[in-house]
PDB file of N, CA and C in Angstrom:
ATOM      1  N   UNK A   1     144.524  37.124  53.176  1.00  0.00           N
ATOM      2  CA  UNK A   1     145.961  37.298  53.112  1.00  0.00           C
ATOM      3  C   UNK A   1     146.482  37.888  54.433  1.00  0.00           C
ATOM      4  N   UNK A   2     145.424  39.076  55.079  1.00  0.00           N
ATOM      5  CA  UNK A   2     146.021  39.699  56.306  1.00  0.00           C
ATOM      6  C   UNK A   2     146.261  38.331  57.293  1.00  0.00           C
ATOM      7  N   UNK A   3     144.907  37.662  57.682  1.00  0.00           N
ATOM      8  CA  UNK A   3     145.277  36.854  58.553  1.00  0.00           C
ATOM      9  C   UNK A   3     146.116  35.526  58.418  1.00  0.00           C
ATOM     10  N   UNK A   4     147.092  35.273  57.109  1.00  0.00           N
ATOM     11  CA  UNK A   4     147.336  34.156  57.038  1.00  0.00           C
ATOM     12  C   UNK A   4     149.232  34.569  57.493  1.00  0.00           C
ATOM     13  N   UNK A   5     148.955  35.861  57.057  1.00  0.00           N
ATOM     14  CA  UNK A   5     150.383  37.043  57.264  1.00  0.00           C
ATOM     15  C   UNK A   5     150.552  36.825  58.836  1.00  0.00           C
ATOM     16  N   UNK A   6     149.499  37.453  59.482  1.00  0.00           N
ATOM     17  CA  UNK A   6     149.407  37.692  60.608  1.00  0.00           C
ATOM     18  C   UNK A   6     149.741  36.197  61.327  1.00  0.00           C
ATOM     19  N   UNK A   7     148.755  35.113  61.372  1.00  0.00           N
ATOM     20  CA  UNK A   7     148.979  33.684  61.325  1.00  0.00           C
ATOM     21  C   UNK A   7     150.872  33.496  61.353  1.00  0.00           C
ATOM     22  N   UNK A   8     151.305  33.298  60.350  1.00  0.00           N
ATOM     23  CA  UNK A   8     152.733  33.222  60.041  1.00  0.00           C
ATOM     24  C   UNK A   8     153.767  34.164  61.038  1.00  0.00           C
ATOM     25  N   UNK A   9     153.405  35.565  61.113  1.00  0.00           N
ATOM     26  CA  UNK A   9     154.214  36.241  62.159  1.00  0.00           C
ATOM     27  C   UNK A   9     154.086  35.714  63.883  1.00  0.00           C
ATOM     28  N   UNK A  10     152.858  35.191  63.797  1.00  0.00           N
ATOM     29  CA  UNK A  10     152.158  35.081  65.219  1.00  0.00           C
ATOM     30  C   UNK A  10     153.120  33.719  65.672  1.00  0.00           C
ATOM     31  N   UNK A  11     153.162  32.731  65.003  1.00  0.00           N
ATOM     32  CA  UNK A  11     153.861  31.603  64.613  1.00  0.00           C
ATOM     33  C   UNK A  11     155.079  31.910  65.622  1.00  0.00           C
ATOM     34  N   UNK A  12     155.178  32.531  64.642  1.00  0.00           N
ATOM     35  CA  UNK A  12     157.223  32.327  64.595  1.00  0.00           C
ATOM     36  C   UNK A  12     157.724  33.297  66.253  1.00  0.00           C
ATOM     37  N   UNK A  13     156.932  34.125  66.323  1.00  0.00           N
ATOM     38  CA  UNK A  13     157.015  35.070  68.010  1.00  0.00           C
ATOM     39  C   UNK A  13     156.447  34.120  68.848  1.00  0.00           C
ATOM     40  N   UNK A  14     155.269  33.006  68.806  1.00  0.00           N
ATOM     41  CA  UNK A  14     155.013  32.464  69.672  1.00  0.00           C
ATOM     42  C   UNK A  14     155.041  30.731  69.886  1.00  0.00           C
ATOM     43  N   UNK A  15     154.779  30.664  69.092  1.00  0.00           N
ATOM     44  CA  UNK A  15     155.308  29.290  69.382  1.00  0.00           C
ATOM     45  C   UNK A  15     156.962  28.684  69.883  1.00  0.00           C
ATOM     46  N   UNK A  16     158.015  29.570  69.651  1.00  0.00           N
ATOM     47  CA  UNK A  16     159.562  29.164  70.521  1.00  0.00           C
ATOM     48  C   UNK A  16     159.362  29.179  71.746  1.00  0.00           C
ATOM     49  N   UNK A  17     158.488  29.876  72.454  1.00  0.00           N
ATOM     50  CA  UNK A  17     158.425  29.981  73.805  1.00  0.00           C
ATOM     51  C   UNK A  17     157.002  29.666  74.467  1.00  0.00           C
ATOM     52  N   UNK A  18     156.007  29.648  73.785  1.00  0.00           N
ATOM     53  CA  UNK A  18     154.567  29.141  74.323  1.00  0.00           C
ATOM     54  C   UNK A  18     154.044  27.952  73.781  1.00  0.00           C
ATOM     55  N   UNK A  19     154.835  26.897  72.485  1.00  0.00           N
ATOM     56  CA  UNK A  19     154.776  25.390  71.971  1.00  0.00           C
ATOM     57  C   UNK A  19     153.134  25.931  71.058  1.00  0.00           C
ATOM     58  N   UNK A  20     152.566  24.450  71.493  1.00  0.00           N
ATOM     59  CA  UNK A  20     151.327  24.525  71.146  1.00  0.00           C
ATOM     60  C   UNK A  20     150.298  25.769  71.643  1.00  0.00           C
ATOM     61  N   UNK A  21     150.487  25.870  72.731  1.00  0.00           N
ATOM     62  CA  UNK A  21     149.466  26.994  73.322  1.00  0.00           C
ATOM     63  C   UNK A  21     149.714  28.778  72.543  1.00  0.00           C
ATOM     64  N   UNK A  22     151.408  28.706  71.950  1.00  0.00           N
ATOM     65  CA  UNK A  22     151.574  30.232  71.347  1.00  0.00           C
ATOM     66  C   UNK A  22     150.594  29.701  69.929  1.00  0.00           C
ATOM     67  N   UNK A  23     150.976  28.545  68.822  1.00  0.00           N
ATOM     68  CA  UNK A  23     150.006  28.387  67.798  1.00  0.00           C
ATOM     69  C   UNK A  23     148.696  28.588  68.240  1.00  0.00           C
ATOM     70  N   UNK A  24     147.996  27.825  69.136  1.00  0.00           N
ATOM     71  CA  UNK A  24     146.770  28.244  69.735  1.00  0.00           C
ATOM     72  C   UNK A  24     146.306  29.539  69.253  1.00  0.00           C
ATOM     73  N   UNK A  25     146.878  30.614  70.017  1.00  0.00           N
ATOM     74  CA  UNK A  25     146.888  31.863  70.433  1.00  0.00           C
ATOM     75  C   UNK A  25     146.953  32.655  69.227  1.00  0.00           C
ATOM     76  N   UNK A  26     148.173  32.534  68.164  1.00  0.00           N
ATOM     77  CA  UNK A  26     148.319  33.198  66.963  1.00  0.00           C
ATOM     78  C   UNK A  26     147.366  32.382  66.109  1.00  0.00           C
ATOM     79  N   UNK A  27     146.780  31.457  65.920  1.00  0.00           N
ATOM     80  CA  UNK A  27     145.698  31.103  65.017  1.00  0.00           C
ATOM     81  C   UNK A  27     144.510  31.920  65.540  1.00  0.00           C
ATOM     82  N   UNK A  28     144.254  31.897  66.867  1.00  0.00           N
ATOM     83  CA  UNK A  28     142.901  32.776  67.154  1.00  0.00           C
ATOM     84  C   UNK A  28     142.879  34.001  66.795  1.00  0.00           C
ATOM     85  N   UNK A  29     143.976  34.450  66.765  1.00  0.00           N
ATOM     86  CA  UNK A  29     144.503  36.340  66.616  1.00  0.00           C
ATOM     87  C   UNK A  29     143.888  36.102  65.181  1.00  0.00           C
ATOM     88  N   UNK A  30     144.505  35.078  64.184  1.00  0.00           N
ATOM     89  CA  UNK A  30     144.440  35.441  62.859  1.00  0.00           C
ATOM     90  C   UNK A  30     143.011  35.229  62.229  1.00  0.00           C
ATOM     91  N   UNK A  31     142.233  34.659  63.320  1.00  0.00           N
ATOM     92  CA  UNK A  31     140.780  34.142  62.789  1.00  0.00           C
ATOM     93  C   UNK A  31     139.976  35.763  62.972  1.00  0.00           C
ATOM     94  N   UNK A  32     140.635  35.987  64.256  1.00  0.00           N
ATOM     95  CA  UNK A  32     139.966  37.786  64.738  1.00  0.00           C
ATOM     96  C   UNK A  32     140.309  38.393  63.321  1.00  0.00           C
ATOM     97  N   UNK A  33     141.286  38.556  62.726  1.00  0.00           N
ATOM     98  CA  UNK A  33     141.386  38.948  61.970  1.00  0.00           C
ATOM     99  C   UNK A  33     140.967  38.691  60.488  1.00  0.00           C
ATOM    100  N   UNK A  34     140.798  37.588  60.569  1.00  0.00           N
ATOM    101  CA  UNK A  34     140.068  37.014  59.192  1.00  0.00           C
ATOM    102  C   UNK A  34     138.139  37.635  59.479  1.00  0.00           C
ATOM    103  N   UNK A  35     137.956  37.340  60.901  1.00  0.00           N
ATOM    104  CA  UNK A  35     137.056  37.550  60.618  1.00  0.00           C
ATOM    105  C   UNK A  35     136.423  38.843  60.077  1.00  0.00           C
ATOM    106  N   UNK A  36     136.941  39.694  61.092  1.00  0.00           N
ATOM    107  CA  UNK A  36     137.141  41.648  60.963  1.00  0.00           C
ATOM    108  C   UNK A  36     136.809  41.938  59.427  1.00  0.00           C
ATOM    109  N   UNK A  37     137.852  41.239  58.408  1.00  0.00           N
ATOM    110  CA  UNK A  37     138.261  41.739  57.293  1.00  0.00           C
ATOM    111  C   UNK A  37     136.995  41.102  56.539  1.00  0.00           C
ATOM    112  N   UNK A  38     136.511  39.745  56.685  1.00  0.00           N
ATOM    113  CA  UNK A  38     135.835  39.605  55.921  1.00  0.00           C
ATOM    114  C   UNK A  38     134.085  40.013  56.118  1.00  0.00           C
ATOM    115  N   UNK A  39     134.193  40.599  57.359  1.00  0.00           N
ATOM    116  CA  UNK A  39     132.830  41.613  58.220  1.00  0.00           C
ATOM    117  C   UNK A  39     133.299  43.001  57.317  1.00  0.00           C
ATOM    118  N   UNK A  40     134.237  43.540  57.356  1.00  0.00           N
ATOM    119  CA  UNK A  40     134.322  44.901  56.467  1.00  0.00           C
ATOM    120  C   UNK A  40     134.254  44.615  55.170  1.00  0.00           C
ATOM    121  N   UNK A  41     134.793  43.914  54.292  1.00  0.00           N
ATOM    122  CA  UNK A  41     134.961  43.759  53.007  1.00  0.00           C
ATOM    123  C   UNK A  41     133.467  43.300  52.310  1.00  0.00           C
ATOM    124  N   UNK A  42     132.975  42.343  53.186  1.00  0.00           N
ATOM    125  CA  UNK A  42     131.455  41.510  52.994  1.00  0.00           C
ATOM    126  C   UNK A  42     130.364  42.647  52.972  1.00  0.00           C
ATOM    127  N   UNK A  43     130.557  43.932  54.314  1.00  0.00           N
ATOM    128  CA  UNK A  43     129.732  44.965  54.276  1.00  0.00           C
ATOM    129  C   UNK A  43     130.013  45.731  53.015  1.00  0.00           C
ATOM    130  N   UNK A  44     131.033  46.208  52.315  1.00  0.00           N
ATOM    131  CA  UNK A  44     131.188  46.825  51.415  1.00  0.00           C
ATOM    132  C   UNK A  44     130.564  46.612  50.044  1.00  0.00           C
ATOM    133  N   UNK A  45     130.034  45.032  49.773  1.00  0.00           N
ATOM    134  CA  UNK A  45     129.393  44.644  48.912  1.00  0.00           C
ATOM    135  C   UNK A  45     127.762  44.384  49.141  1.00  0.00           C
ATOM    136  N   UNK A  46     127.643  43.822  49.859  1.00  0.00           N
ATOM    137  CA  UNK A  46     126.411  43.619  50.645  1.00  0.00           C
ATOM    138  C   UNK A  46     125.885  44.715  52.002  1.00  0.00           C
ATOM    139  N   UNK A  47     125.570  46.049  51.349  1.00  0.00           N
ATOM    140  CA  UNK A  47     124.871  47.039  52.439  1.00  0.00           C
ATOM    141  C   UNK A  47     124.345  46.249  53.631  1.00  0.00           C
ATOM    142  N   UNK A  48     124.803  45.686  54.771  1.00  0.00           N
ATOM    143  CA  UNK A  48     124.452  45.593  55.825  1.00  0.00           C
ATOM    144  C   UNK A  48     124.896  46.334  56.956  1.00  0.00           C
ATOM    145  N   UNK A  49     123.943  46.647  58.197  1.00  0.00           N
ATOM    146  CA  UNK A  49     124.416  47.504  58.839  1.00  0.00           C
ATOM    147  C   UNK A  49     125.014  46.819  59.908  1.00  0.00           C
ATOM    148  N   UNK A  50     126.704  47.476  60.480  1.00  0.00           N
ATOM    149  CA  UNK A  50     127.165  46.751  61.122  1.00  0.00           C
ATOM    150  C   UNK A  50     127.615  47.415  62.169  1.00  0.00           C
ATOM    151  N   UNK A  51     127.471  47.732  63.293  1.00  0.00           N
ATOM    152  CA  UNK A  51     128.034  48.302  64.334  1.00  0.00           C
ATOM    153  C   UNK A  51     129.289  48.151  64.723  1.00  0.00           C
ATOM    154  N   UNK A  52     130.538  48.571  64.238  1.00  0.00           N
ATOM    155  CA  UNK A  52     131.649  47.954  64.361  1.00  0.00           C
ATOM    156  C   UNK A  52     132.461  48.149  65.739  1.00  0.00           C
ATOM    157  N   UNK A  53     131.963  49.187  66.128  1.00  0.00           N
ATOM    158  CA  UNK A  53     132.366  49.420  67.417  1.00  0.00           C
ATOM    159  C   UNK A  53     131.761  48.353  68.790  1.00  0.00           C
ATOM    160  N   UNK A  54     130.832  48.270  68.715  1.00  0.00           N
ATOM    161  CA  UNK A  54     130.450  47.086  69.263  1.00  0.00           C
ATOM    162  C   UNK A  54     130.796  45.567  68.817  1.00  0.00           C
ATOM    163  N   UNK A  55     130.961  45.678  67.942  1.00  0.00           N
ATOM    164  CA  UNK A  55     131.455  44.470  66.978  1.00  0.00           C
ATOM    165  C   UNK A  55     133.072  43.755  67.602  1.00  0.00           C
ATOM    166  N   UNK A  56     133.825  44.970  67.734  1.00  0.00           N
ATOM    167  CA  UNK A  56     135.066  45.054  67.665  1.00  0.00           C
ATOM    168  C   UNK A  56     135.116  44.522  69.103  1.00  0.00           C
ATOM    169  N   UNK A  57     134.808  45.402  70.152  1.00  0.00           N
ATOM    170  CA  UNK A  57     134.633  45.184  71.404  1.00  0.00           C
ATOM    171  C   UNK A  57     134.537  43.853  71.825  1.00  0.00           C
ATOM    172  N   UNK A  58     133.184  43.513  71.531  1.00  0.00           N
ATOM    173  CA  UNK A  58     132.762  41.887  72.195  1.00  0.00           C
ATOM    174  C   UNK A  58     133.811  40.700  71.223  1.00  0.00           C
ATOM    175  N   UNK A  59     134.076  41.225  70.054  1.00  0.00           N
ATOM    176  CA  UNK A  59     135.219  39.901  69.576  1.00  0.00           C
ATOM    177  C   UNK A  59     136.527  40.259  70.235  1.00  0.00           C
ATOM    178  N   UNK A  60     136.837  40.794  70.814  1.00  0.00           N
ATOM    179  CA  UNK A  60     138.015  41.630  71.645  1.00  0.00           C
ATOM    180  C   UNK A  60     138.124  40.699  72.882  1.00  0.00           C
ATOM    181  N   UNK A  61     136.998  41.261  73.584  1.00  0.00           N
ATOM    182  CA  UNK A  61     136.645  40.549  74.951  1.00  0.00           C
ATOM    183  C   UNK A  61     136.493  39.003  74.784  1.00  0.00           C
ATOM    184  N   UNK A  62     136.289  38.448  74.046  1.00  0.00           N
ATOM    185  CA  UNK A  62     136.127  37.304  73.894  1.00  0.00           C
ATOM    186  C   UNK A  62     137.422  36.636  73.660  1.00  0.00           C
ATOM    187  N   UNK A  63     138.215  37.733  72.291  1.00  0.00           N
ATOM    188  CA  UNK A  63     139.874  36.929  72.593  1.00  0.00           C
ATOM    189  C   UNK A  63     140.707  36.785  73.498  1.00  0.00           C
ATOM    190  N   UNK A  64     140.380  37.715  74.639  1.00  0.00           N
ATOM    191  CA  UNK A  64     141.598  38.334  75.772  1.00  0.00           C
ATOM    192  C   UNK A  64     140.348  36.776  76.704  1.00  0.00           C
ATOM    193  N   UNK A  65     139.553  36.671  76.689  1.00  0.00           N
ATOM    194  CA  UNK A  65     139.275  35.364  77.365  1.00  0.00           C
ATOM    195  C   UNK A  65     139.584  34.361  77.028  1.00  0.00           C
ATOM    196  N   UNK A  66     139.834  33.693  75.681  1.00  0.00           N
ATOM    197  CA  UNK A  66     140.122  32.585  74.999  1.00  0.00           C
ATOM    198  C   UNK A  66     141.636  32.476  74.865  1.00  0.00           C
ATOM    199  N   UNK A  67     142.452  33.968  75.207  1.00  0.00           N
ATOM    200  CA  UNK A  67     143.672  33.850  75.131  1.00  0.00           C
ATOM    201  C   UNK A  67     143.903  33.005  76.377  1.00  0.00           C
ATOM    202  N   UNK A  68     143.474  33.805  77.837  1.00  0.00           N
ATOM    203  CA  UNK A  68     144.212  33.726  79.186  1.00  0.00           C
ATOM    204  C   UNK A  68     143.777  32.286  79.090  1.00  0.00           C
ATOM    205  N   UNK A  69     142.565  31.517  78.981  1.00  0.00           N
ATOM    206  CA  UNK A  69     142.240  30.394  79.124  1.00  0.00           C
ATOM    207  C   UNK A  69     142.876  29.188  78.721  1.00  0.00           C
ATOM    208  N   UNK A  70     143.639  29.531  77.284  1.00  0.00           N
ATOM    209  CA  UNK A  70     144.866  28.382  76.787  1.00  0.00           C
ATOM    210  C   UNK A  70     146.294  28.440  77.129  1.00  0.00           C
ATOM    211  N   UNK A  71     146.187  29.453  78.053  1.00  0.00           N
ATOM    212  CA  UNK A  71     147.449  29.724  79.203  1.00  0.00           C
ATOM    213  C   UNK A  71     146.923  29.083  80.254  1.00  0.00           C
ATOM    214  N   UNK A  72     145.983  29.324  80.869  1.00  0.00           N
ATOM    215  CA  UNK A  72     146.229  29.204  82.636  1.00  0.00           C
ATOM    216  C   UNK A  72     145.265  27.680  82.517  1.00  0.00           C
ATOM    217  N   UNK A  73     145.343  27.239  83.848  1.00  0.00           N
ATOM    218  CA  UNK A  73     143.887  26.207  84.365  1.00  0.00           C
ATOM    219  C   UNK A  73     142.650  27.108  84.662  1.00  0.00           C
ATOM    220  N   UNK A  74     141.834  26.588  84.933  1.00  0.00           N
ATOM    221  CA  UNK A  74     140.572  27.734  85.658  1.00  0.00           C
ATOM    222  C   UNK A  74     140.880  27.921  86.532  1.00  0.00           C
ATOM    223  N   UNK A  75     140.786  29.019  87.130  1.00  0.00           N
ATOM    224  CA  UNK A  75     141.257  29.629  88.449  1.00  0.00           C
ATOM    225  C   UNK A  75     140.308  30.924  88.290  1.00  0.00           C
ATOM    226  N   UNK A  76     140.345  31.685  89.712  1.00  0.00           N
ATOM    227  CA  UNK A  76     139.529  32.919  89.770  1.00  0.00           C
ATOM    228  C   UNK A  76     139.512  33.669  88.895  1.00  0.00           C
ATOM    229  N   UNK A  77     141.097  33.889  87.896  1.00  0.00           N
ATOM    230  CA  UNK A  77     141.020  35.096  87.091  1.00  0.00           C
ATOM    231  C   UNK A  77     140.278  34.758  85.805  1.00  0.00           C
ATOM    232  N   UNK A  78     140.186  33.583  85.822  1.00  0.00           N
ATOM    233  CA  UNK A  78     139.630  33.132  84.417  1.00  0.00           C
ATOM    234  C   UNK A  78     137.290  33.340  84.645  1.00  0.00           C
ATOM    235  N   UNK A  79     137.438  32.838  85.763  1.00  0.00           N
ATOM    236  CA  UNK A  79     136.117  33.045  86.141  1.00  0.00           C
ATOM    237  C   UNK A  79     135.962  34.858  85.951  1.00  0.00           C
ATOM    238  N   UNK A  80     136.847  35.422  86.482  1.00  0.00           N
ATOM    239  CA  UNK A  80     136.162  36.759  86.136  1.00  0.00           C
ATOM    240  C   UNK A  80     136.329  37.343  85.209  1.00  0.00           C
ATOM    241  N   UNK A  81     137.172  37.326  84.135  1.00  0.00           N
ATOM    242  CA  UNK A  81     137.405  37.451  82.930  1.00  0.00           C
ATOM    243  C   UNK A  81     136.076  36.538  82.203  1.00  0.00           C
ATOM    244  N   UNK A  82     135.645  35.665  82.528  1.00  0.00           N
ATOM    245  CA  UNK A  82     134.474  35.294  81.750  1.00  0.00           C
ATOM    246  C   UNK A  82     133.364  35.885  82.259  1.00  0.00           C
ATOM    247  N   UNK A  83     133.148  36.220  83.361  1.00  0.00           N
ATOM    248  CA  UNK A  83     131.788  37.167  83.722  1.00  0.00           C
ATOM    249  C   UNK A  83     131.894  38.374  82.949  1.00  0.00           C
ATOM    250  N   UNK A  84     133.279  38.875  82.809  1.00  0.00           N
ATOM    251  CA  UNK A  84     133.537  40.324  82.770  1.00  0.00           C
ATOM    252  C   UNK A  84     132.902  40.551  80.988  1.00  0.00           C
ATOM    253  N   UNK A  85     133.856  39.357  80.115  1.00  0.00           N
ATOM    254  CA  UNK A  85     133.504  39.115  78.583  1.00  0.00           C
ATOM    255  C   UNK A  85     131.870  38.902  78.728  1.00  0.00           C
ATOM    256  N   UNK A  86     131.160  37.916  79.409  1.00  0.00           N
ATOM    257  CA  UNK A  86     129.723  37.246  79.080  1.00  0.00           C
ATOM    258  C   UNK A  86     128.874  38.973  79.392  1.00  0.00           C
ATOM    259  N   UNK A  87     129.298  39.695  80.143  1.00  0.00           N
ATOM    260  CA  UNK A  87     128.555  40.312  80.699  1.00  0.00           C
ATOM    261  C   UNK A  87     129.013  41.446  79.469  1.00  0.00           C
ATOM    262  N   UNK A  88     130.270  41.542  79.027  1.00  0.00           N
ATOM    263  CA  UNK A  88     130.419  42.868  77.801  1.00  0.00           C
ATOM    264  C   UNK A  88     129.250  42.263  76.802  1.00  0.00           C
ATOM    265  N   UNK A  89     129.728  40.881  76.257  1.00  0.00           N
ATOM    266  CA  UNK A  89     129.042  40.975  75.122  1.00  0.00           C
ATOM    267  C   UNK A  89     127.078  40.743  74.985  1.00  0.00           C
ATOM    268  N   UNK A  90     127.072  40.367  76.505  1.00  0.00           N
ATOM    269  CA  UNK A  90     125.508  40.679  76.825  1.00  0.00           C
ATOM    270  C   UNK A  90     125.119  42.482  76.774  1.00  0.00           C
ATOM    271  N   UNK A  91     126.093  43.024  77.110  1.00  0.00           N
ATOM    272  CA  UNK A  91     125.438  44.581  77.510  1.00  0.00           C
ATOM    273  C   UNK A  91     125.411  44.825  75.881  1.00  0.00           C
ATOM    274  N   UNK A  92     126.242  44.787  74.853  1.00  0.00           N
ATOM    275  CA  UNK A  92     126.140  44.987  73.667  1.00  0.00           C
ATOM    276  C   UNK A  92     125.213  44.559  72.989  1.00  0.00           C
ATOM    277  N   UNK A  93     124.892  43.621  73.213  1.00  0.00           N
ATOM    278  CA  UNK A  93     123.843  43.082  72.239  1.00  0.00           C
ATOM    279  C   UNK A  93     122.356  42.546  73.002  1.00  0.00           C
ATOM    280  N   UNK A  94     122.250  43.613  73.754  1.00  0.00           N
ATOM    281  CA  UNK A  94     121.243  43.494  74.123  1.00  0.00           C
ATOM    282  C   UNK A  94     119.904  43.172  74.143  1.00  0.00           C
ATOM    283  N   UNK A  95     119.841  44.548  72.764  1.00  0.00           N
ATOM    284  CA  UNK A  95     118.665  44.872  72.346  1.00  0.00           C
ATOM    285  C   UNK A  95     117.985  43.635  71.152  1.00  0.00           C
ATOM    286  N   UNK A  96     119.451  42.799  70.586  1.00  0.00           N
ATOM    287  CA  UNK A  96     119.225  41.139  69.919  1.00  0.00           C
ATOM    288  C   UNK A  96     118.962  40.183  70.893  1.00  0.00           C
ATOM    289  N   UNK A  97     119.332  39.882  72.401  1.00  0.00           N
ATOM    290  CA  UNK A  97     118.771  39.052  72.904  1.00  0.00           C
ATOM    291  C   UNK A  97     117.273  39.349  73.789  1.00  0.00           C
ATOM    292  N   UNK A  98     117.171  40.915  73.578  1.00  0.00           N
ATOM    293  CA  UNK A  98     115.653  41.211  74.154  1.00  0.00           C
ATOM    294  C   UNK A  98     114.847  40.504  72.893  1.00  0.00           C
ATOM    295  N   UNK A  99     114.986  40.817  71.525  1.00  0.00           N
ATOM    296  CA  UNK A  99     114.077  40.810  70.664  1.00  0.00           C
ATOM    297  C   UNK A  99     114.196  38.775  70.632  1.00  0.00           C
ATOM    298  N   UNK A 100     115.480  38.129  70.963  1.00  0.00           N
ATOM    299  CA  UNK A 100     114.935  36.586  70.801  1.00  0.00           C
ATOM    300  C   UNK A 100     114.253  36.084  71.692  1.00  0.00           C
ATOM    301  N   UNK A 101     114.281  36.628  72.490  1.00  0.00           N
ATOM    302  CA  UNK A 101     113.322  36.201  74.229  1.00  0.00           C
ATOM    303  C   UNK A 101     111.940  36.998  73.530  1.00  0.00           C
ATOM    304  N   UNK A 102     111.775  37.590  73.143  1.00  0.00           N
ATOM    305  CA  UNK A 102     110.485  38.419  72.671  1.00  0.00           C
ATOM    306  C   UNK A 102     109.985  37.195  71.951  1.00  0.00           C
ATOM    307  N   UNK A 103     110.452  36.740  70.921  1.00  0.00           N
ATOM    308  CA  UNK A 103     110.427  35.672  69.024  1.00  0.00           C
ATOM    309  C   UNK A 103     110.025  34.211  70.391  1.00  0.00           C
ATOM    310  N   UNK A 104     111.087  33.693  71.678  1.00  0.00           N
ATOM    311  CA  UNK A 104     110.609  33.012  72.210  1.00  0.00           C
ATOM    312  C   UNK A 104     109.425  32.735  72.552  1.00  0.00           C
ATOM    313  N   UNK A 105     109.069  33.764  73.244  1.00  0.00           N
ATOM    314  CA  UNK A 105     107.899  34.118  74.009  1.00  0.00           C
ATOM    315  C   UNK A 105     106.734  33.418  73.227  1.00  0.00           C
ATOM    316  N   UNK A 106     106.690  34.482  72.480  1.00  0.00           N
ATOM    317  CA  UNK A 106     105.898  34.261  71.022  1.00  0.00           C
ATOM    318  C   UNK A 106     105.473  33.252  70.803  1.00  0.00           C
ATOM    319  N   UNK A 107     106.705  32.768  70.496  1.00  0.00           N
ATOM    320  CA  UNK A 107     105.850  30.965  69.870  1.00  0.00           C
ATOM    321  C   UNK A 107     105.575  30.179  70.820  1.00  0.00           C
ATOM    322  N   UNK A 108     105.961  30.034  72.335  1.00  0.00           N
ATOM    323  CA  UNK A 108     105.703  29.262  73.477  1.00  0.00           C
ATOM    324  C   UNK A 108     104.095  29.682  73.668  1.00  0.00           C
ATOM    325  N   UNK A 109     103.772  31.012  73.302  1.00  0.00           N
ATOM    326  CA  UNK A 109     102.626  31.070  73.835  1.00  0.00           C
ATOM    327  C   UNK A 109     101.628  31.172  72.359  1.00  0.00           C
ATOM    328  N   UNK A 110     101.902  30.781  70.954  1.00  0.00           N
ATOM    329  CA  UNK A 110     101.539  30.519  69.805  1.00  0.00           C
ATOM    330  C   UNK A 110     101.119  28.919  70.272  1.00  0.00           C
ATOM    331  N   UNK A 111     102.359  27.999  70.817  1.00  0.00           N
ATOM    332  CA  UNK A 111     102.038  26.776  71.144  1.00  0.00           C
ATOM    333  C   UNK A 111     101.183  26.853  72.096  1.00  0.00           C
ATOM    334  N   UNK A 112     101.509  26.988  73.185  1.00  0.00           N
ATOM    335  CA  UNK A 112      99.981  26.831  73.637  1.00  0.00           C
ATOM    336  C   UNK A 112      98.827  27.267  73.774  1.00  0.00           C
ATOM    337  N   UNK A 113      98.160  28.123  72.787  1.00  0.00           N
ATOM    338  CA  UNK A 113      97.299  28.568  72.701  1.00  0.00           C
ATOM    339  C   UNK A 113      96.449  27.497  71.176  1.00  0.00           C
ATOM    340  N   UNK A 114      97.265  26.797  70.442  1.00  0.00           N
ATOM    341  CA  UNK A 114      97.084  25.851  69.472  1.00  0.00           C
ATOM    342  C   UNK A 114      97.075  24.691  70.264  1.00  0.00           C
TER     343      UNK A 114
END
């Protein structure tokens, strides 16, 4: 309901003056938000542990990139805004892409040792 609310307000502020690219923009807001709600609400039933602060962050960084990008062409600011996001949501989740390069490893050298 939040994000379909949100969706609908996002609408009507952005699309008179940004067309297709403000819908763009307020559908992504409302998906951030769909998603958020259904990451908190989903944890509340199902004990999983969720780092929300990190959570919050890298889906953050990722919108403020996906925003500027359905505004502009590629240009420099968009290149560094994507290093800046690739590189947040790498520093966050680190310790998940150490352990899949680890799970890689693993079986490359499971295969060839079979």
């Amino acid at each position: 309901m939040a994000s379909a609310v949100a969706n609908i307000i996002g609408n009507l502020i952005l699309v008179p003056s940004l067309g297709a690219k403000g819908a763009a923009i307020s559908t992504g807001l409302a998906y951030v938000i769909f998603f958020l709600t259904r990451t908190y609400f989903g944890n509340r039933f199902y004990k999983i542990e969720v780092k929300y602060v990190k959570f919050f962050i890298s889906v953050i960084s990722v919108y403020v990139l996906a925003t500027i990008s359905s505004i502009y062409r590629f240009n420099t600011l968009i290149l560094i805004v994507t290093i800046l996001s690739s590189g947040i949501v790498i520093f966050m989740y680190r310790n998940v892409i150490r352990d899949i390069l680890s799970m890689v490893k693993s079986i490359l050298k499971y295969k060839t040792n079979n």
